[in-house]
N, C-alpha and C. Protein backbone atom coordinates (compact mmCIF):
# COMPACT_ATOMS: atom_id res chain seq x y z
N UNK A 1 16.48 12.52 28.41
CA UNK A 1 16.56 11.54 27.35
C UNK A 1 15.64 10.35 27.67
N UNK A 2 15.46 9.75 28.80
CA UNK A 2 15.07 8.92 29.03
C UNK A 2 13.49 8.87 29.34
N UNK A 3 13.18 10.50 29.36
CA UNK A 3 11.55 10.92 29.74
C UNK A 3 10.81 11.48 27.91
N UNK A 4 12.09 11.44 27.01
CA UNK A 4 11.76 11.33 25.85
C UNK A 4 11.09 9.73 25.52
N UNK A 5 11.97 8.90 25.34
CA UNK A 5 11.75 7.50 25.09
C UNK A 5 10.42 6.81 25.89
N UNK A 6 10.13 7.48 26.99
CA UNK A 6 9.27 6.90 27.85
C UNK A 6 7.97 7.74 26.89
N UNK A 7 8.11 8.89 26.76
CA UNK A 7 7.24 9.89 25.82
C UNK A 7 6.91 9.06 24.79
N UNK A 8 7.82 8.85 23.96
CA UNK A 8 7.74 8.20 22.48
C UNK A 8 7.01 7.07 22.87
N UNK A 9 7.24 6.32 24.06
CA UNK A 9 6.42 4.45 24.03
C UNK A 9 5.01 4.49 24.11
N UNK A 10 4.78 6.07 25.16
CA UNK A 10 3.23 5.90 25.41
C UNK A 10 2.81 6.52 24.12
N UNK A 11 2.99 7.47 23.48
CA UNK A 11 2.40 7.89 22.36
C UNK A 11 2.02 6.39 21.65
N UNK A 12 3.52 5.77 20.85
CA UNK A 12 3.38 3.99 20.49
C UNK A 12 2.01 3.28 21.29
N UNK A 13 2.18 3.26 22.99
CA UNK A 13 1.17 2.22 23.14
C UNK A 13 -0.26 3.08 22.95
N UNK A 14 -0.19 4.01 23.15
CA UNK A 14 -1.93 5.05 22.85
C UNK A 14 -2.10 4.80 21.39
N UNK A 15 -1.67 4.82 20.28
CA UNK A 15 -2.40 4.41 19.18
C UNK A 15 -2.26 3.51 18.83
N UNK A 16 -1.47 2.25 19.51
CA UNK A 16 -1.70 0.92 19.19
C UNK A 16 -3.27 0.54 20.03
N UNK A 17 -3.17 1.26 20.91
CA UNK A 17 -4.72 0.76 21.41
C UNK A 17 -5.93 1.50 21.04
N UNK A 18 -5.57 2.76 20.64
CA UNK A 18 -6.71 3.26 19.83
C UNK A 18 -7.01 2.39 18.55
N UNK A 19 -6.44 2.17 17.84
CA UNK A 19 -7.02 1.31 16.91
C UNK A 19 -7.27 -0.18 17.05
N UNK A 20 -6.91 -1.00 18.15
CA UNK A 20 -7.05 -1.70 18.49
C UNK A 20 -9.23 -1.52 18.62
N UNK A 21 -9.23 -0.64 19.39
CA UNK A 21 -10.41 -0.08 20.00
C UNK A 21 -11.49 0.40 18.99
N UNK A 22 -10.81 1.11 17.72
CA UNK A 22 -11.53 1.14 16.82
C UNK A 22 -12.00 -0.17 16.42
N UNK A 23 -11.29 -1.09 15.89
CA UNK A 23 -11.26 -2.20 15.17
C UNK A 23 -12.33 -3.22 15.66
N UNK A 24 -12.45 -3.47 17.14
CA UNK A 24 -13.39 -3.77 17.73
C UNK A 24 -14.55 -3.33 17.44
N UNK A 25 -14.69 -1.92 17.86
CA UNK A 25 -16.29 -1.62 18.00
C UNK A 25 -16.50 -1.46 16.41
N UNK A 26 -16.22 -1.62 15.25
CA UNK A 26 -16.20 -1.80 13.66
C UNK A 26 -16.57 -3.24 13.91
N UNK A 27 -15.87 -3.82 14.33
CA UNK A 27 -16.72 -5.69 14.57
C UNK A 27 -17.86 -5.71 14.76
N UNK A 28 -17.68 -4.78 16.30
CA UNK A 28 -19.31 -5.60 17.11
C UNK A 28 -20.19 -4.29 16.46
N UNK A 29 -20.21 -3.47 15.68
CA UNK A 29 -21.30 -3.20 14.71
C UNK A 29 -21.99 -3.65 13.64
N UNK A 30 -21.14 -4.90 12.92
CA UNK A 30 -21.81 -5.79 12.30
C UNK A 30 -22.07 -6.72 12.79
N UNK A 31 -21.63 -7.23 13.80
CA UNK A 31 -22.03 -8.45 14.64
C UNK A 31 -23.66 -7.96 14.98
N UNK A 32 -23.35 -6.62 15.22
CA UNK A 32 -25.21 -6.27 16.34
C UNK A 32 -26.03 -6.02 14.96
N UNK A 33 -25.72 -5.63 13.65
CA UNK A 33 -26.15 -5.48 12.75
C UNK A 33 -26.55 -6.84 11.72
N UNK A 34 -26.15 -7.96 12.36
CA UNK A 34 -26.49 -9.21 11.52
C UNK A 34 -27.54 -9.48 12.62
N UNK A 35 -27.60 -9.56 13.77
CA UNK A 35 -28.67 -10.55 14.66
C UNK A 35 -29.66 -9.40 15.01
N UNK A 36 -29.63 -7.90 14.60
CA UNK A 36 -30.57 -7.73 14.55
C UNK A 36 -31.55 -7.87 13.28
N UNK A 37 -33.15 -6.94 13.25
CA UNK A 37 -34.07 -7.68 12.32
C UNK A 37 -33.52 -6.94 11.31
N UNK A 38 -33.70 -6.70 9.70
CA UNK A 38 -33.43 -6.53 8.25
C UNK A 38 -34.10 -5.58 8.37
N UNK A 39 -33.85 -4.48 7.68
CA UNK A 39 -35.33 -3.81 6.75
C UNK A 39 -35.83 -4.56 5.71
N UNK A 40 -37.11 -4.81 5.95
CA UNK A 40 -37.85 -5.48 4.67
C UNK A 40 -37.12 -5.84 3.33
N UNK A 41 -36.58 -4.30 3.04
CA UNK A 41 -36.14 -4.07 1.85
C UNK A 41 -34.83 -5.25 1.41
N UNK A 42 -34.51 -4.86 3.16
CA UNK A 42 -32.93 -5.42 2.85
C UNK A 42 -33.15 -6.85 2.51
N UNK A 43 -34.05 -7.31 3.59
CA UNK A 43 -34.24 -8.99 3.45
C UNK A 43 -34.81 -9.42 2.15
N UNK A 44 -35.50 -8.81 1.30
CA UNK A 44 -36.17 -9.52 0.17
C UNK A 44 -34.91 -9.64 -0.42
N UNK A 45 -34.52 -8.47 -0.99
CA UNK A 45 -32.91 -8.53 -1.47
C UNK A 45 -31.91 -9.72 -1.20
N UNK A 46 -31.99 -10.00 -0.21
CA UNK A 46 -30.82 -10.52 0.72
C UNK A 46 -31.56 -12.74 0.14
N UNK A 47 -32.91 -12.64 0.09
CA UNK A 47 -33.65 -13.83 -0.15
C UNK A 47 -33.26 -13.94 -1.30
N UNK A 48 -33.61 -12.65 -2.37
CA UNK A 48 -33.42 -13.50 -3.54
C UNK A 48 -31.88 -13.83 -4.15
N UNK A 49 -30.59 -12.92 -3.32
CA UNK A 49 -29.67 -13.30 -3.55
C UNK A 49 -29.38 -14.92 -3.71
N UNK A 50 -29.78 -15.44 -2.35
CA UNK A 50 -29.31 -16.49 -1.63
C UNK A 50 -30.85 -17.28 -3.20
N UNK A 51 -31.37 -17.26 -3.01
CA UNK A 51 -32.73 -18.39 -3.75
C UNK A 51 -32.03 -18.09 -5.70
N UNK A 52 -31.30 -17.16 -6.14
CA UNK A 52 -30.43 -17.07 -7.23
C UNK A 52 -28.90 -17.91 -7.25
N UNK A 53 -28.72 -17.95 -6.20
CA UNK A 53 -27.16 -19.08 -5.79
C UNK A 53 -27.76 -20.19 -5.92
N UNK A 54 -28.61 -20.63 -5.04
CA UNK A 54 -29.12 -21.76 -5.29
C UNK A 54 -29.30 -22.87 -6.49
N UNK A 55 -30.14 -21.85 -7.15
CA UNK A 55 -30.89 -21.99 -8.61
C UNK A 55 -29.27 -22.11 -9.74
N UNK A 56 -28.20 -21.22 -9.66
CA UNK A 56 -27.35 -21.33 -10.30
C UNK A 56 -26.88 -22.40 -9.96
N UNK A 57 -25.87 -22.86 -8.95
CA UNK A 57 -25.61 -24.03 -8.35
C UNK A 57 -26.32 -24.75 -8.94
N UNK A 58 -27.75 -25.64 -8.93
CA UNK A 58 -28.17 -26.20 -9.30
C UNK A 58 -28.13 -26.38 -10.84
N UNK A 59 -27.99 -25.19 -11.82
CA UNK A 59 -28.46 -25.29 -13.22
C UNK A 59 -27.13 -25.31 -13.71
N UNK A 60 -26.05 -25.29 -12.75
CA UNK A 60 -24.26 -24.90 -13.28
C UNK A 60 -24.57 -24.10 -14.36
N UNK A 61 -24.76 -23.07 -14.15
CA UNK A 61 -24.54 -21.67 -14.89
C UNK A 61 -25.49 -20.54 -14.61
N UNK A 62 -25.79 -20.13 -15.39
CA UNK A 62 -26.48 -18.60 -15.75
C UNK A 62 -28.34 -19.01 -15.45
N UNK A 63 -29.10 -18.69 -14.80
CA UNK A 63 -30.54 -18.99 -14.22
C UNK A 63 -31.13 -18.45 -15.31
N UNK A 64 -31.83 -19.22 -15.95
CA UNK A 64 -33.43 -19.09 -16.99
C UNK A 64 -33.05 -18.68 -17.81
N UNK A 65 -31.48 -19.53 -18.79
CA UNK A 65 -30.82 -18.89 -19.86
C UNK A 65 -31.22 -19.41 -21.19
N UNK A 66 -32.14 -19.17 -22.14
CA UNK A 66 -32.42 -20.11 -23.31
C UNK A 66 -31.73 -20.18 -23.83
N UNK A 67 -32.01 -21.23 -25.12
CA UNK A 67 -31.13 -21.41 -26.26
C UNK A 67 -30.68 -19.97 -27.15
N UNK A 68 -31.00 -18.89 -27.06
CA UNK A 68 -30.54 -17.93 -27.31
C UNK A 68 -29.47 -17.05 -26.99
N UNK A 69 -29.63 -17.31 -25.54
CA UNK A 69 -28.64 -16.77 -24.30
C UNK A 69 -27.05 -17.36 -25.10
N UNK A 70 -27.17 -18.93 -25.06
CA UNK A 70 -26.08 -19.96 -25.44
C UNK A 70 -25.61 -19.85 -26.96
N UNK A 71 -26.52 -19.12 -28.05
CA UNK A 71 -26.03 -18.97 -28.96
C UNK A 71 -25.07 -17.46 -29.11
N UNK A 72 -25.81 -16.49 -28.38
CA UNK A 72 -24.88 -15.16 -28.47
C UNK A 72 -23.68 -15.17 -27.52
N UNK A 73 -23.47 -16.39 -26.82
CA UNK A 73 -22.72 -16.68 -25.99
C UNK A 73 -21.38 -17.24 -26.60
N UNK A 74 -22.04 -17.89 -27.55
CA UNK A 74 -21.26 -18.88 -28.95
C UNK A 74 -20.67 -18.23 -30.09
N UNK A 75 -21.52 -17.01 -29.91
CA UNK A 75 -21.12 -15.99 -31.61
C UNK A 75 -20.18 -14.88 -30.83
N UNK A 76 -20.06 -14.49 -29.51
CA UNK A 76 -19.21 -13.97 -29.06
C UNK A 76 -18.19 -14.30 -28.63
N UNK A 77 -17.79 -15.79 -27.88
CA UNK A 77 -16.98 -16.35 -28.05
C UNK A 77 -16.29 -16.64 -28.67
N UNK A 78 -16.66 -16.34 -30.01
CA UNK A 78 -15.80 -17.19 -31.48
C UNK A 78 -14.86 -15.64 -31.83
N UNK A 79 -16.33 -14.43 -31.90
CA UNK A 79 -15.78 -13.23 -32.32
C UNK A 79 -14.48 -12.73 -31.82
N UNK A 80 -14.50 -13.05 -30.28
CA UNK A 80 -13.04 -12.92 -29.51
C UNK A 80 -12.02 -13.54 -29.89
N UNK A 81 -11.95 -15.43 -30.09
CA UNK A 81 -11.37 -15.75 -30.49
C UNK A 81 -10.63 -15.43 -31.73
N UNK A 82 -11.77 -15.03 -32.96
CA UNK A 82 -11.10 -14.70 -34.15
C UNK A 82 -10.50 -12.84 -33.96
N UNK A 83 -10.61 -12.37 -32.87
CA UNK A 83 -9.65 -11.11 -32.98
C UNK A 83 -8.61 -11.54 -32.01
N UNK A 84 -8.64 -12.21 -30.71
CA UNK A 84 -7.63 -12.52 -30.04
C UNK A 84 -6.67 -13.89 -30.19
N UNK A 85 -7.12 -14.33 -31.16
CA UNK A 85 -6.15 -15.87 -30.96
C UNK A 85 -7.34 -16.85 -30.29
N UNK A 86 -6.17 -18.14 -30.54
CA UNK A 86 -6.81 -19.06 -30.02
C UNK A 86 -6.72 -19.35 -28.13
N UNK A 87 -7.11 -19.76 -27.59
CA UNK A 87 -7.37 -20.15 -26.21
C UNK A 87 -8.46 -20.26 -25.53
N UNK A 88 -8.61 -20.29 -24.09
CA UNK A 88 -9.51 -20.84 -23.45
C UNK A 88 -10.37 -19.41 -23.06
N UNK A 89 -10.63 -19.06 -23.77
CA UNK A 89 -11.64 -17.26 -23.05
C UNK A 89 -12.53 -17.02 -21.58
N UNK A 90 -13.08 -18.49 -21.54
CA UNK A 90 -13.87 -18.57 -20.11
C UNK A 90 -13.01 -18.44 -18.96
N UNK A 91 -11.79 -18.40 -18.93
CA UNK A 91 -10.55 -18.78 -18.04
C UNK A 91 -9.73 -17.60 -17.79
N UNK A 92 -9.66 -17.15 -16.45
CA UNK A 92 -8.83 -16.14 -16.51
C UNK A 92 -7.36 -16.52 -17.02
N UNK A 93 -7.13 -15.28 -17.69
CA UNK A 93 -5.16 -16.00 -18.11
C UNK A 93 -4.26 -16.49 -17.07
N UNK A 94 -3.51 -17.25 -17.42
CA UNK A 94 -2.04 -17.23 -16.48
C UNK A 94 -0.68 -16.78 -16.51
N UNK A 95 -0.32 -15.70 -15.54
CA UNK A 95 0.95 -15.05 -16.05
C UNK A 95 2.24 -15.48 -15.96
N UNK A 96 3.35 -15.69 -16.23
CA UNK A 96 4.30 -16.34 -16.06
C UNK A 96 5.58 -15.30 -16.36
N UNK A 97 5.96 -14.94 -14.79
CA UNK A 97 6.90 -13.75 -15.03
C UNK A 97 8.00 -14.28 -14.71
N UNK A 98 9.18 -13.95 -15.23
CA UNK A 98 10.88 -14.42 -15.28
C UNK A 98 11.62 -13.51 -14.92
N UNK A 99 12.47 -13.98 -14.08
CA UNK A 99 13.32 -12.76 -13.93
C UNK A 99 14.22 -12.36 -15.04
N UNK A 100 14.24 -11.23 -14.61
CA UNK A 100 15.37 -10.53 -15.53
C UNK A 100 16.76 -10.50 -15.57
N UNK A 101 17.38 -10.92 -16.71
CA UNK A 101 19.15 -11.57 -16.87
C UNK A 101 19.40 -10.51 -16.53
N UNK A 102 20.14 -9.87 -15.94
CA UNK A 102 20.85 -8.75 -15.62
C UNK A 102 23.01 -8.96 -15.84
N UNK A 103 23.13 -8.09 -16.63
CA UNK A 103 24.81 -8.33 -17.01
C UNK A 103 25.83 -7.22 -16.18
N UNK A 104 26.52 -7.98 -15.70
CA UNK A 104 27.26 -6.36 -14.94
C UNK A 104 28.33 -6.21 -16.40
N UNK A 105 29.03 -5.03 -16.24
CA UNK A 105 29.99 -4.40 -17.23
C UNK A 105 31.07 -3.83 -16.80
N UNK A 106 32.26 -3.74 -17.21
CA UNK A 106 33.25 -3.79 -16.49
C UNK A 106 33.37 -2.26 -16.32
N UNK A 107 33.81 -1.97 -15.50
CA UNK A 107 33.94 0.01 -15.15
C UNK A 107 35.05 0.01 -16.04
């Protein structure tokens, strides 16, 4: 009984440390994968992400959006509104759940 339980702990501590062990070397593969160099590819990508944040940040909204952009923006907005009701559409909703009255009944 007691060479069971001792059985059962090491099994317990062997895959608490196997994944322990996984979990690590899953780290230090992106760790060695950020400080090493990019593929080209990756880095242009990776530039214009970061030089598009920027540019948004800066313009608070949508990058190199004309007055056109803002009008189908305006005629779709409304279109929603007039099938969904009125509210704030840019805004994710907020849910507001209640519990449920529950009645006991007499046996």
């Amino acid at each position: 009984m007691i060479l069971r339980q001792i059985l059962r702990l090491s099994s317990l501590f062997h895959s608490a440390v196997s994944i322990h062990l996984r979990r690590n070397i899953g780290l230090s593969a992106i760790v060695f994968n950020k400080t090493k160099e990019l593929d080209p590819v990756q880095k242009l990508f990776l530039d214009k992400v970061r030089e598009y944040n920027t540019k948004s940040k800066q313009a608070g909204g949508p990058v190199d959006a004309g007055p056109d952009f803002q009008k189908d923006m305006n005629e779709s907005l409304a279109r929603l509104q007039r099938a969904y009701g009125e509210g704030d559409l840019t805004k994710f909703p907020e849910f507001k759940f209640e519990e449920p009255k529950f009645e006991e009944t007499p046996k």
